[in-house]
Protein backbone atom coordinates (compact mmCIF):
# COMPACT_ATOMS: atom_id res chain seq x y z
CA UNK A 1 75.86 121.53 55.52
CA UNK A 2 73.86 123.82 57.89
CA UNK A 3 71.52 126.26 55.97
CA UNK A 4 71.02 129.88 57.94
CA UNK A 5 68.28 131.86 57.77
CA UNK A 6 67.46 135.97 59.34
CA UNK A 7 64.69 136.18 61.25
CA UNK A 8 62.88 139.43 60.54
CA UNK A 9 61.65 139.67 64.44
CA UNK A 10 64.21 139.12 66.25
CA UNK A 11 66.67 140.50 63.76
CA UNK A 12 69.16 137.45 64.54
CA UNK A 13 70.53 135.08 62.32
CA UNK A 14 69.52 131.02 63.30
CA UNK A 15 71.35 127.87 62.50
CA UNK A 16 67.83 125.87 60.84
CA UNK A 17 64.69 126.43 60.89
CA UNK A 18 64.18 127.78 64.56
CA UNK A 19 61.31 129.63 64.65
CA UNK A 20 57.84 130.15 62.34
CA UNK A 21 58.36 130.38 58.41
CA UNK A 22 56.89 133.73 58.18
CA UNK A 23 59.27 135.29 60.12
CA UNK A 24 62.53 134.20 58.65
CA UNK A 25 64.22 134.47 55.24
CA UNK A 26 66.05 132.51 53.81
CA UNK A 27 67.80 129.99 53.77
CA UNK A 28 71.93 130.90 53.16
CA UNK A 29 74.50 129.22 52.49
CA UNK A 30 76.35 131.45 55.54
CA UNK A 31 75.91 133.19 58.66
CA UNK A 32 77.73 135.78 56.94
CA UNK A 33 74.98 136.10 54.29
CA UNK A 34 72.11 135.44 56.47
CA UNK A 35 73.51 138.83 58.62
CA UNK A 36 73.02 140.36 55.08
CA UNK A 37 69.39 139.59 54.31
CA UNK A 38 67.71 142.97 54.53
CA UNK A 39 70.81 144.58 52.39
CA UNK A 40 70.75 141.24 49.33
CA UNK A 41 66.49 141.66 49.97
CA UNK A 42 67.00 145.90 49.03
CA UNK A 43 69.73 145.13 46.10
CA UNK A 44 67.61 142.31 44.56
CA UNK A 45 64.67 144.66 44.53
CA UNK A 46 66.07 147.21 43.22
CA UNK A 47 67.30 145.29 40.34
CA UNK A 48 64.29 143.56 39.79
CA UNK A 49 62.63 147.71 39.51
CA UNK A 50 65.27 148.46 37.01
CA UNK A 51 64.18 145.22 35.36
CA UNK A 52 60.88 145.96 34.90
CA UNK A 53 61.20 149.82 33.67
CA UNK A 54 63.48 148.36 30.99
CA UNK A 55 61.03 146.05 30.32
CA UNK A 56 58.13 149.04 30.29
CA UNK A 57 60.78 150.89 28.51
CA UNK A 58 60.77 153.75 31.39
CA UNK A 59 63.41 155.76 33.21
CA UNK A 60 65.25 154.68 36.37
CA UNK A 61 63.18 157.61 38.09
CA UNK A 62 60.23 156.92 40.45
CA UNK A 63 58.72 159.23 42.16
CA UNK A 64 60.98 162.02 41.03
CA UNK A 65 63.73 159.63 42.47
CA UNK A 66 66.35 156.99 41.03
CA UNK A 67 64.90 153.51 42.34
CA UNK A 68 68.22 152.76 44.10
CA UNK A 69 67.02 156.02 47.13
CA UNK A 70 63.68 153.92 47.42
């Protein structure tokens, strides 16, 4: 099964390992997904920050702003 990973140069999705480590992310499990990277990369943040205010028992608010506008 092919793995597909976004390269964050080029902004184009590659079947393997194509170019330099650094400049891809990855790997997916689709092309579909891969096309996705920045957008799972900004939702997986943000859940990670709401994480870790929980954790610090703080607000959703950075900034003056909810974390999802960062």
């Amino acid at each position: 099964m092919s793995e597909f990973y976004y390269n964050t140069v080029t902004g184009e999705v590659e079947e393997g390992k194509q170019s330099a480590s650094n400049r891809l992310m990855g790997p997916y499990a689709s092309r579909e997904e891969a096309a996705r990277a920045l957008e799972i990369a900004a939702e997986r943040n943000a859940e990670w920050e709401r994480e870790n205010l929980a954790w610090d028992g703080e607000s959703e608010m950075v900034d003056g702003r909810s974390i999802d506008e960062h």
